[in-house]
C-alpha atoms as a PDB file:
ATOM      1  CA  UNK A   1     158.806 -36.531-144.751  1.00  0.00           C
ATOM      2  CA  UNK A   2     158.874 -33.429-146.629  1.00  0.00           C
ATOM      3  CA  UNK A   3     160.227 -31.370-149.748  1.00  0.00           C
ATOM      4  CA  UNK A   4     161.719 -34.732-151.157  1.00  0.00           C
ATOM      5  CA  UNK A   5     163.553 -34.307-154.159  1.00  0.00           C
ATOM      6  CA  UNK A   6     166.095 -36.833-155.635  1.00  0.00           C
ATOM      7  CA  UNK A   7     169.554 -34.867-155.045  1.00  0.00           C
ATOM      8  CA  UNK A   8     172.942 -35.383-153.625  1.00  0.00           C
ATOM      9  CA  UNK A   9     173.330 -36.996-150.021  1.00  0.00           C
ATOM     10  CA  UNK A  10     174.599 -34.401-147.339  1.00  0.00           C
ATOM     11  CA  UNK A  11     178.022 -32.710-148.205  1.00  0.00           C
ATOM     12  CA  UNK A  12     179.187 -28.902-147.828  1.00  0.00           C
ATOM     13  CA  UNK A  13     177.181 -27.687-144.187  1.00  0.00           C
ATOM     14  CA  UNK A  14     177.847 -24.131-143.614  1.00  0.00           C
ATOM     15  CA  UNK A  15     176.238 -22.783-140.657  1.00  0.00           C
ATOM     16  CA  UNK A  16     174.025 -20.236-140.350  1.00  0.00           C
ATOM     17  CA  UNK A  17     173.114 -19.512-136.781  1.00  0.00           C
ATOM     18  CA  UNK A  18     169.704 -17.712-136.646  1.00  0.00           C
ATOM     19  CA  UNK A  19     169.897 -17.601-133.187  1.00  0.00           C
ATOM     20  CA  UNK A  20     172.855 -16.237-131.283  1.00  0.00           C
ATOM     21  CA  UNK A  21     174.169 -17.990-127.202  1.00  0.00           C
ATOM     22  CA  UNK A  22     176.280 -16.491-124.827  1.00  0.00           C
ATOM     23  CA  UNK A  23     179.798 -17.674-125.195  1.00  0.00           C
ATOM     24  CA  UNK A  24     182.179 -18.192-122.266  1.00  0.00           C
ATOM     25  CA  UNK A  25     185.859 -16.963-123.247  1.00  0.00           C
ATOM     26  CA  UNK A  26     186.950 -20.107-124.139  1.00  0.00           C
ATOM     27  CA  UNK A  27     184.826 -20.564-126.984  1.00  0.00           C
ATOM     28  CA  UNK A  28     185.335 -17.066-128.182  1.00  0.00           C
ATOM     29  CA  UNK A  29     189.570 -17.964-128.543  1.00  0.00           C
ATOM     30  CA  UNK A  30     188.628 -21.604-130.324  1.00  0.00           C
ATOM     31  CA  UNK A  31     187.953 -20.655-133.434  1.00  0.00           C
ATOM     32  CA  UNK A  32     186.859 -16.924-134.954  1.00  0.00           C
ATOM     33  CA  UNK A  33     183.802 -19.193-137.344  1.00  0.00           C
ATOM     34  CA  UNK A  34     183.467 -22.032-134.460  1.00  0.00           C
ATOM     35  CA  UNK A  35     184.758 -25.052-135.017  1.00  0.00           C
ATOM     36  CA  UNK A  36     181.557 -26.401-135.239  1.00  0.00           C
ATOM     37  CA  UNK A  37     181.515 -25.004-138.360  1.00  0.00           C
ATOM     38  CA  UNK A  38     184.663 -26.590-140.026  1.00  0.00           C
ATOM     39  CA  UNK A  39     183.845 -29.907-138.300  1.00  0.00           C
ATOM     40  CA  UNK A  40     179.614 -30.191-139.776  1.00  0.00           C
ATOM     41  CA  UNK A  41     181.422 -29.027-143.275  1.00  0.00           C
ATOM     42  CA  UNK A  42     184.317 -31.695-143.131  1.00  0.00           C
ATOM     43  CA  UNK A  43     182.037 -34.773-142.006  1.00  0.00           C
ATOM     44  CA  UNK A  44     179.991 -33.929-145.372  1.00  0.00           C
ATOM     45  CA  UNK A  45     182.538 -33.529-147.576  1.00  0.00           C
ATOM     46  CA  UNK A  46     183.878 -36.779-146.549  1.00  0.00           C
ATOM     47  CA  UNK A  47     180.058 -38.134-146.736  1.00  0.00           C
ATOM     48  CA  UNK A  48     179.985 -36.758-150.294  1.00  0.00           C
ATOM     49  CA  UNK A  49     182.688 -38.641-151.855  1.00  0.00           C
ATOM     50  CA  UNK A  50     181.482 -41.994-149.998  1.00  0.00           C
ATOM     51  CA  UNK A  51     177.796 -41.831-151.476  1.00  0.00           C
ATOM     52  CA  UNK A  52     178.980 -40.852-155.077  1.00  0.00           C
ATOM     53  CA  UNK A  53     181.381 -44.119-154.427  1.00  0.00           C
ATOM     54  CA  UNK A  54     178.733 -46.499-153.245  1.00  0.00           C
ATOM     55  CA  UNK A  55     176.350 -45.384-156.146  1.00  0.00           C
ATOM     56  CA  UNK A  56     178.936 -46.104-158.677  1.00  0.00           C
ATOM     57  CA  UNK A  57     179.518 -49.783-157.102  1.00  0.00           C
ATOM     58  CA  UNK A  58     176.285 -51.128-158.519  1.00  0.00           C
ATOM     59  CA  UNK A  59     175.335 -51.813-161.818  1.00  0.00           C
ATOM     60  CA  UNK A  60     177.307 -51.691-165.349  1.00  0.00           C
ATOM     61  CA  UNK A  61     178.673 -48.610-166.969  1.00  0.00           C
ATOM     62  CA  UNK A  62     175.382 -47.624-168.242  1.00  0.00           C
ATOM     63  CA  UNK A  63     173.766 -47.655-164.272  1.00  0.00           C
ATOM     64  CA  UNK A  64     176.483 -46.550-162.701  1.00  0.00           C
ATOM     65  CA  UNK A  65     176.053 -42.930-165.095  1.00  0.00           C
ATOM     66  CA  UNK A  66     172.762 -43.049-164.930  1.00  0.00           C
ATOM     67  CA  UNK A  67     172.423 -43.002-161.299  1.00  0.00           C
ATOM     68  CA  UNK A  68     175.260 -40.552-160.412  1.00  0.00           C
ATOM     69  CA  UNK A  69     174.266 -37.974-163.332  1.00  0.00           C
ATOM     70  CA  UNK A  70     170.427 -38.323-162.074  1.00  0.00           C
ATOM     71  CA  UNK A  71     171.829 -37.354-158.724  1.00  0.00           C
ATOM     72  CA  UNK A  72     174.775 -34.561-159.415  1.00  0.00           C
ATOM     73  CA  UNK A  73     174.020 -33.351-162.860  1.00  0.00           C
ATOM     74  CA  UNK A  74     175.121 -33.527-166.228  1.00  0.00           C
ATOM     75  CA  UNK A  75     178.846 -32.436-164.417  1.00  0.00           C
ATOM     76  CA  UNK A  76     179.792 -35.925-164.030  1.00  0.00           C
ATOM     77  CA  UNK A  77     181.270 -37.990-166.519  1.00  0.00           C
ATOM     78  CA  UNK A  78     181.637 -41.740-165.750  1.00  0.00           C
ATOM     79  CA  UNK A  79     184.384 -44.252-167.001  1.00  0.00           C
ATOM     80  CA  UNK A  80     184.898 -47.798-166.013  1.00  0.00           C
ATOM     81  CA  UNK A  81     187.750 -50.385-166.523  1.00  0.00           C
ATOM     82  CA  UNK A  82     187.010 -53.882-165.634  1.00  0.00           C
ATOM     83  CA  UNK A  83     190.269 -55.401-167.367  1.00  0.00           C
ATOM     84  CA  UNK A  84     192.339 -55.528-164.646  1.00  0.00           C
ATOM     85  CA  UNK A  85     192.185 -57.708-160.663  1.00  0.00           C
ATOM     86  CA  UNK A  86     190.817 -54.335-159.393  1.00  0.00           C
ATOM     87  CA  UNK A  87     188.058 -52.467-161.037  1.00  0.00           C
ATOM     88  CA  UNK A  88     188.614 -48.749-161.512  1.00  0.00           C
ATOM     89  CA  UNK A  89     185.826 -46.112-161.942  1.00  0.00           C
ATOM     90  CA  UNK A  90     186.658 -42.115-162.302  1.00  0.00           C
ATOM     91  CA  UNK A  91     183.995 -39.492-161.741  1.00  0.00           C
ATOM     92  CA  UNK A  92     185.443 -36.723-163.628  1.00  0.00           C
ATOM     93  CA  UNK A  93     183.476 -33.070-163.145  1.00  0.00           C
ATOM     94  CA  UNK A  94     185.941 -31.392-165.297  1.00  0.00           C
ATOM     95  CA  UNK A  95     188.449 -28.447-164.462  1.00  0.00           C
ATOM     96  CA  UNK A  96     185.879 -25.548-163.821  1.00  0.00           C
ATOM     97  CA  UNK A  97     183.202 -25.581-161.781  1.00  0.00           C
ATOM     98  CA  UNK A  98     179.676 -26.932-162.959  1.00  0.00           C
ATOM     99  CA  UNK A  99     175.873 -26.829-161.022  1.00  0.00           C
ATOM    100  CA  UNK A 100     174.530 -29.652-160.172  1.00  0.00           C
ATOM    101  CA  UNK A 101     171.207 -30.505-159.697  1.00  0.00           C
ATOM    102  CA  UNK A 102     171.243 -29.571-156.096  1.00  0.00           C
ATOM    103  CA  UNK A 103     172.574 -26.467-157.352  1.00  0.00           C
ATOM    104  CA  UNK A 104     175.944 -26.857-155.894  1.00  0.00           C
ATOM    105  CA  UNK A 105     179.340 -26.469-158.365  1.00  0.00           C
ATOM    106  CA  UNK A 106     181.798 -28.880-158.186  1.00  0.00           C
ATOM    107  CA  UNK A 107     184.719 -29.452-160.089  1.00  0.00           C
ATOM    108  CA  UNK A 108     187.740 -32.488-159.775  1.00  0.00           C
ATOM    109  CA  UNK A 109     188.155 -36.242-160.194  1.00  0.00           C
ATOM    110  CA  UNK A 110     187.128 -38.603-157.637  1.00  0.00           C
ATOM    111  CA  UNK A 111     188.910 -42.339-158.598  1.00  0.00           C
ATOM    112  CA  UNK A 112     187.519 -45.604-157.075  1.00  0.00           C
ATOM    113  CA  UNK A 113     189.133 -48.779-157.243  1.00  0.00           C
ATOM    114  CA  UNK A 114     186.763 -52.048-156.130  1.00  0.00           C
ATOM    115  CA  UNK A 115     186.920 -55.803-156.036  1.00  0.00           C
ATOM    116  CA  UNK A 116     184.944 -57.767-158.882  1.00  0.00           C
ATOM    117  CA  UNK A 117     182.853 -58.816-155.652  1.00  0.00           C
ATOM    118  CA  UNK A 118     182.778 -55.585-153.454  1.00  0.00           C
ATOM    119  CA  UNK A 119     179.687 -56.576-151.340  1.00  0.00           C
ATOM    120  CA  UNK A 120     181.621 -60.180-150.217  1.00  0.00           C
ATOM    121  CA  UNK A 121     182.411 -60.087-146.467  1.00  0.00           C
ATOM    122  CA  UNK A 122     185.623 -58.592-146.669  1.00  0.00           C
ATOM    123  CA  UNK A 123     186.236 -56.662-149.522  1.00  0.00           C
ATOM    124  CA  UNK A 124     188.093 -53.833-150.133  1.00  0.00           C
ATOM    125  CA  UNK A 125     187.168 -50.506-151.911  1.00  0.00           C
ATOM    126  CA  UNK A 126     189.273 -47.025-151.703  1.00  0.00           C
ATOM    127  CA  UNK A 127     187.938 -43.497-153.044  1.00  0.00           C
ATOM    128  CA  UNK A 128     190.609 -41.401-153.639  1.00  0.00           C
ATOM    129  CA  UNK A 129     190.034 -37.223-154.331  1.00  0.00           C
ATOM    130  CA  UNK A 130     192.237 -35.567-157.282  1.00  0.00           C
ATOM    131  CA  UNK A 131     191.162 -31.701-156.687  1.00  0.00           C
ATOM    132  CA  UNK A 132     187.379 -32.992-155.733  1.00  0.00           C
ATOM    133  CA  UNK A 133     185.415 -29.397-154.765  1.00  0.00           C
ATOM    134  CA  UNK A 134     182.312 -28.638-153.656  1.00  0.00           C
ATOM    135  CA  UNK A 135     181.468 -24.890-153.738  1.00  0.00           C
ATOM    136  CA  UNK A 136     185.063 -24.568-154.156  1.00  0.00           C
ATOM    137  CA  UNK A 137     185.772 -26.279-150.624  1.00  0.00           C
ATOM    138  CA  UNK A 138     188.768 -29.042-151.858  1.00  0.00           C
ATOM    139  CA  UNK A 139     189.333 -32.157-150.616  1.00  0.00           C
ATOM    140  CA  UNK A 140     192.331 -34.424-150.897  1.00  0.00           C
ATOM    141  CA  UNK A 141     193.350 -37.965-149.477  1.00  0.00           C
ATOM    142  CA  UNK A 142     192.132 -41.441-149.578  1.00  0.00           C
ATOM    143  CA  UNK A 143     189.237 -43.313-147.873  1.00  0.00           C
ATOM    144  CA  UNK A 144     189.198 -47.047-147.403  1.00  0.00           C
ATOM    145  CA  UNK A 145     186.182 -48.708-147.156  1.00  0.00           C
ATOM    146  CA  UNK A 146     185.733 -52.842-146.145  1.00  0.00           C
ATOM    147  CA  UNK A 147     182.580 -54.409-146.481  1.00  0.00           C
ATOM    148  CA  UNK A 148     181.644 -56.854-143.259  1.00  0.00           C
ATOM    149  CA  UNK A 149     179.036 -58.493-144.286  1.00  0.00           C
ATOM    150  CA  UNK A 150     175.682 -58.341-142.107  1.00  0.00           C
ATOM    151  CA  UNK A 151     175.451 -57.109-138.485  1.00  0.00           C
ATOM    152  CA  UNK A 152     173.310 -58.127-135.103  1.00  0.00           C
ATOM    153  CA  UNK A 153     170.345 -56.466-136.674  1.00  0.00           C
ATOM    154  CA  UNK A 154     170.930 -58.195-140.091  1.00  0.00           C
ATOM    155  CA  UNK A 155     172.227 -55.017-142.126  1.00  0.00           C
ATOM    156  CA  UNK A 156     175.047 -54.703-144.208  1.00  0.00           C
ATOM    157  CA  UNK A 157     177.826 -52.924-143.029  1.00  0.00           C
ATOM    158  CA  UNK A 158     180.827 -51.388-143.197  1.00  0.00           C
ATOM    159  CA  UNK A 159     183.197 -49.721-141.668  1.00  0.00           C
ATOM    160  CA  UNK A 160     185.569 -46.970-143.197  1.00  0.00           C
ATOM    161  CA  UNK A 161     188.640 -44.472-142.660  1.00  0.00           C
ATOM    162  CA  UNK A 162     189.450 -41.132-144.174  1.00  0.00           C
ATOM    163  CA  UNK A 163     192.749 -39.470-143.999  1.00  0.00           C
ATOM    164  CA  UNK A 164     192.124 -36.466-145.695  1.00  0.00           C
ATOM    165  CA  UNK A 165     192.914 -32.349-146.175  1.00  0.00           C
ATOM    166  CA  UNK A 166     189.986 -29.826-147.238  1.00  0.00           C
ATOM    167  CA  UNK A 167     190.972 -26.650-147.985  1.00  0.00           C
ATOM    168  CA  UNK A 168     188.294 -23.870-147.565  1.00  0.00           C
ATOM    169  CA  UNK A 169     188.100 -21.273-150.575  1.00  0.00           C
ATOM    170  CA  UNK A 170     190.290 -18.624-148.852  1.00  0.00           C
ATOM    171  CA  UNK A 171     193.069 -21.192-149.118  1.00  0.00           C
ATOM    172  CA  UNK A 172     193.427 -22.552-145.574  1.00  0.00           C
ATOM    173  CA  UNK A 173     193.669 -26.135-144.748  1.00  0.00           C
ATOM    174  CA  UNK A 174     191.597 -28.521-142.226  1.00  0.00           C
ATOM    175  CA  UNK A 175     192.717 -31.675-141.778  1.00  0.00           C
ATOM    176  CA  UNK A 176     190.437 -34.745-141.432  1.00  0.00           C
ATOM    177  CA  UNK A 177     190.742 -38.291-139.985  1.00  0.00           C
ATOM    178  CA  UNK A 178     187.830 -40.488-139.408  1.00  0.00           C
ATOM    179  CA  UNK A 179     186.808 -44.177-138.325  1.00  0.00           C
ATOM    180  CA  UNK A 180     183.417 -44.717-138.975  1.00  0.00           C
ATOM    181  CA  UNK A 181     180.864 -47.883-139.169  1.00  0.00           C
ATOM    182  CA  UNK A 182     178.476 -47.339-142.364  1.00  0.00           C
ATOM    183  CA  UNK A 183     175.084 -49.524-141.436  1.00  0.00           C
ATOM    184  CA  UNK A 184     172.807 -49.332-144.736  1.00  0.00           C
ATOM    185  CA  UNK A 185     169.029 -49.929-142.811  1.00  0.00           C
ATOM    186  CA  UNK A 186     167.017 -49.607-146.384  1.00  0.00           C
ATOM    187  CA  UNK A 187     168.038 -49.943-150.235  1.00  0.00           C
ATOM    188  CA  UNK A 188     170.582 -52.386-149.915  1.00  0.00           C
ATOM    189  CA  UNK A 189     171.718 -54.225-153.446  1.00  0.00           C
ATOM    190  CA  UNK A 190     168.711 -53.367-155.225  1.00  0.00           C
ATOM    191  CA  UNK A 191     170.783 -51.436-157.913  1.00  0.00           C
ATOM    192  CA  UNK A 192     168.597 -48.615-156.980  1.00  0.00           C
ATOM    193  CA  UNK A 193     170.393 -45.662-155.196  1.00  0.00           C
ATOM    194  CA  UNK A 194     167.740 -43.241-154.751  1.00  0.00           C
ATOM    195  CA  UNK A 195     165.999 -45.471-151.526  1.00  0.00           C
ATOM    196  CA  UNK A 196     168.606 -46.030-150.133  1.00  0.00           C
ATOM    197  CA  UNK A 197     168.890 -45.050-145.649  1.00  0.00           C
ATOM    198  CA  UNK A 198     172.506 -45.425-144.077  1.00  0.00           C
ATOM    199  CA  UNK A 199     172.899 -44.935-140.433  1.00  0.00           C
ATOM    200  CA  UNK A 200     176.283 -43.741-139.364  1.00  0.00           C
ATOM    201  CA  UNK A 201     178.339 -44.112-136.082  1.00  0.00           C
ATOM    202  CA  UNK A 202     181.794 -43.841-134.975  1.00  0.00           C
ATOM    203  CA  UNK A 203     184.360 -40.864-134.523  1.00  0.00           C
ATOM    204  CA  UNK A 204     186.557 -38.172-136.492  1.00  0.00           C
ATOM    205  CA  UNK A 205     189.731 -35.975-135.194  1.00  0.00           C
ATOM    206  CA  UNK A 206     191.550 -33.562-137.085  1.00  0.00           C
ATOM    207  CA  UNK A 207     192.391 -29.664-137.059  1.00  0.00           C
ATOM    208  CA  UNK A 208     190.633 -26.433-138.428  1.00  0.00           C
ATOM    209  CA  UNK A 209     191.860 -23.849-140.279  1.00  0.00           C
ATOM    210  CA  UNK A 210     193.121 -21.901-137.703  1.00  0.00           C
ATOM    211  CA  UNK A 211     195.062 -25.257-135.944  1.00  0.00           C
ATOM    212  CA  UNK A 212     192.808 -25.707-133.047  1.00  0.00           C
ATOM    213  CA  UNK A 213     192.709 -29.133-132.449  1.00  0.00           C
ATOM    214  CA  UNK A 214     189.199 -31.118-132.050  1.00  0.00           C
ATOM    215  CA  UNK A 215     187.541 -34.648-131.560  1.00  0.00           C
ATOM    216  CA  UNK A 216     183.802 -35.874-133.076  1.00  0.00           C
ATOM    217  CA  UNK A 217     182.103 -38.733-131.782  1.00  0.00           C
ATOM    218  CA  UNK A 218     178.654 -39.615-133.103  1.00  0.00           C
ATOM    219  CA  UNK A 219     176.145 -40.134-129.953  1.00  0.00           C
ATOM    220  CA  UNK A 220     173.308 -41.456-131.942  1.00  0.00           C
ATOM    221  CA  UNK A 221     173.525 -42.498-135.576  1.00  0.00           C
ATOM    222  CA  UNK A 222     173.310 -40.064-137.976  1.00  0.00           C
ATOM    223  CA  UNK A 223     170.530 -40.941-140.464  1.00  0.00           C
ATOM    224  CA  UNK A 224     171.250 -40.289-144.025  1.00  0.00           C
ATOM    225  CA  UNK A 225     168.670 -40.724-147.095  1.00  0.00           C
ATOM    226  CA  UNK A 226     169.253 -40.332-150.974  1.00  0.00           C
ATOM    227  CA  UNK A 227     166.233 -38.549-151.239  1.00  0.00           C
ATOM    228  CA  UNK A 228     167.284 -35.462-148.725  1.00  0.00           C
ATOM    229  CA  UNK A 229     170.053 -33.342-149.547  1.00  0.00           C
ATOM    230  CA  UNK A 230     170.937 -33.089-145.525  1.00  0.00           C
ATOM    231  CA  UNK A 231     171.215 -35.485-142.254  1.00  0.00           C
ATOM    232  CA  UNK A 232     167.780 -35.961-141.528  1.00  0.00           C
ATOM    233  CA  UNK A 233     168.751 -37.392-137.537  1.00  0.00           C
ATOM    234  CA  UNK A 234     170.907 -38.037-135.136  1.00  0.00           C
ATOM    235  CA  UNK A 235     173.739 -36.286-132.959  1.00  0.00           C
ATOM    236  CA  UNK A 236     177.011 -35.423-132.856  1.00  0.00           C
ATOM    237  CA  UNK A 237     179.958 -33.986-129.907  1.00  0.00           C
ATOM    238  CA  UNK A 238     182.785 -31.716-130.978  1.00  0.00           C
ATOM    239  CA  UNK A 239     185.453 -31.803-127.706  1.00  0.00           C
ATOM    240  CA  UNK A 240     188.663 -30.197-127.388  1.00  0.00           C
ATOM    241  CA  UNK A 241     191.529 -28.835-125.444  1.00  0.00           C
ATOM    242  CA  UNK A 242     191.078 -25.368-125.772  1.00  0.00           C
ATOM    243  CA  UNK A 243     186.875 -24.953-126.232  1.00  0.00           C
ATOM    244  CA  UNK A 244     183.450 -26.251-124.550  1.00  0.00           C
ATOM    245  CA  UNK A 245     182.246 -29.388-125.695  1.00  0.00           C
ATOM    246  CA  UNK A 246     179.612 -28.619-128.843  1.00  0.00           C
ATOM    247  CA  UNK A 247     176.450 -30.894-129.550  1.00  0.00           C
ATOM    248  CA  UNK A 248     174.705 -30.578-133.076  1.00  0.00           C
ATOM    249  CA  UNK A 249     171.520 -31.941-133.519  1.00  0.00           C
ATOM    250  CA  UNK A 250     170.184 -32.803-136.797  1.00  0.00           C
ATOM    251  CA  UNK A 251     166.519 -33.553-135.640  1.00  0.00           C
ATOM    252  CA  UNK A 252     164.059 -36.449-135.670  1.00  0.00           C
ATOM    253  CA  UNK A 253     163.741 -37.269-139.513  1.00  0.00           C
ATOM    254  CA  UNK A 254     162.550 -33.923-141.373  1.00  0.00           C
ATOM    255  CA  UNK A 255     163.808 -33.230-144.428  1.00  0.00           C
ATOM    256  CA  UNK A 256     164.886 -29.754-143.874  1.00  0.00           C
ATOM    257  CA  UNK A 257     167.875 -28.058-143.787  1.00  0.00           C
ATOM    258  CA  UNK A 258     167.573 -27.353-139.661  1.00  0.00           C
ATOM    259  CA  UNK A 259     169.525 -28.422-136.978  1.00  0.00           C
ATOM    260  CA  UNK A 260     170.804 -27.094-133.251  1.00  0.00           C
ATOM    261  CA  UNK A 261     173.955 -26.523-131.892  1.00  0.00           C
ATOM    262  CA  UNK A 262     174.242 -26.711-127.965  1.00  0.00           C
ATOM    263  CA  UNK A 263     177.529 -24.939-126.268  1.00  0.00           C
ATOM    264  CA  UNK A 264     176.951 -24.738-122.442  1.00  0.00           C
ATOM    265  CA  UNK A 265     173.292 -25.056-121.718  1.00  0.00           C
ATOM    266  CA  UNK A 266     172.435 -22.641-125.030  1.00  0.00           C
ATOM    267  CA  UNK A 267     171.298 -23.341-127.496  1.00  0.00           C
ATOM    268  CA  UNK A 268     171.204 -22.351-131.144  1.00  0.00           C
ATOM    269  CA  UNK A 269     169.369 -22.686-134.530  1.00  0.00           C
ATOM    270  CA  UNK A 270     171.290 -23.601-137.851  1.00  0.00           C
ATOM    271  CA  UNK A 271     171.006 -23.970-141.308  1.00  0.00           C
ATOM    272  CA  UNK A 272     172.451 -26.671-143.725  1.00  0.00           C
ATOM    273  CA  UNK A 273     173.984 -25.619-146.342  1.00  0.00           C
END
């Protein structure tokens, strides 16, 4: 794999087509910055606050700061209560925004509230966003995430749903809803989060900015590693009522910022962001 560098998991993906396809009508009238767009942008946000959750699970106070700040920067400052039945941890990147280490501002509270035992089959973790931006993209809403325990291939899983709203920095509003399963293939409960590999499957709905309507499903699990700051693999379909069915491809385990996105038999190449 290369240009490793320990930074944040995948989050804000603007596209940058470097290679323009031939669109039939119906694409042209879905969306003036393709849906495709909104929906790669919205599945990282929602990614974003679900990493910076899962690396302040493990560990006391003094891991759980070390580990996020070693991964987003200085920004983040970390408390923990432990007093009461639920234990609460805020991220809190302050009012204005701040650069990261993968050179990406972000401002807002993220608030998780875990079990004493959050890796027993069964238990129950939510992440909710206060203001949470990332290169002034908001997000707002809850995710709930339930452990399961291990599946047929003997991982840990979990599976998780978002309801959430990200609103893009000119002010208008997606909306967000996902069901996902959350497989973690390498890293698992070694209090270290910068191995850890996560394979994700399942399916997201929702509206852009502009209200057309839209449905994800992942085709092949989407391969995520702490040590890339994008998807390294794995596929994608973005259906709906009004456009051609997209497919993004994120490639067969580079670390690069690369990816395709299919519309009709053409075929395009995009850039992470």
């Amino acid at each position: 794999m290369k240009n490793l560098k320990i930074v944040a998991m995948p989050l804000l993906a603007l596209l940058f087509v470097t290679s323009s396809c031939n669109k039939d009508e119906d694409d042209v009238q879905a969306d003036s910055t393709d849906v495709a767009q909104e929906v790669a942008a919205s599945f990282n946000m929602d990614e974003d606050i679900e990493n910076m959750a899962v690396m302040g699970i493990e560990g006391d106070l003094d891991a759980k700061t070390s580990t996020i700040q070693s991964v987003y920067g200085k920004c983040a400052t970390v408390t923990y209560d432990s007093t009461g039945t639920q234990h609460i941890l805020t991220i809190d990147f302050g009012s204005q925004n701040c650069q990261g280490h993968d050179f990406r501002m972000r401002r807002g509270i993220l608030v998780v509230r875990f079990e004493k035992r959050p890796f027993d089959p069964g238990s129950v973790y939510t992440i909710t966003s206060n203001g949470y931006a990332v290169n002034d993209w908001e997000i707002n809403g809850t995710k709930t995430v339930t452990y399961q325990g291990l599946n047929s291939n003997d991982q840990p899983y979990s599976d998780l749903t978002a309801e959430l709203t990200i609103t893009r920095p000119d002010g208008k509003v997606i909306t967000w809803n996902s069901t996902r399963q959350r497989n973690w293939v390498e890293g698992f409960g070694d209090f270290n989060a910068a191995n850890n590999v996560l394979s994700i499957t399942g399916t997201a709905s929702g509206t852009t900015a502009s209200g057309v309507a839209f449905t994800t499903t992942i085709t092949k699990g989407l391969r995520i590693e702490s040590s890339c700051s994008n998807i390294v693999s794995g596929t994608l379909e973005i259906s709906g009522p009004t456009f051609s069915t997209r497919t993004i491809d994120y490639g067969n385990g580079d670390c690069d910022r690369q990816a395709t996105l299919s519309i009709n038999g053409n075929t395009s190449t995009f850039l992470l962001r």
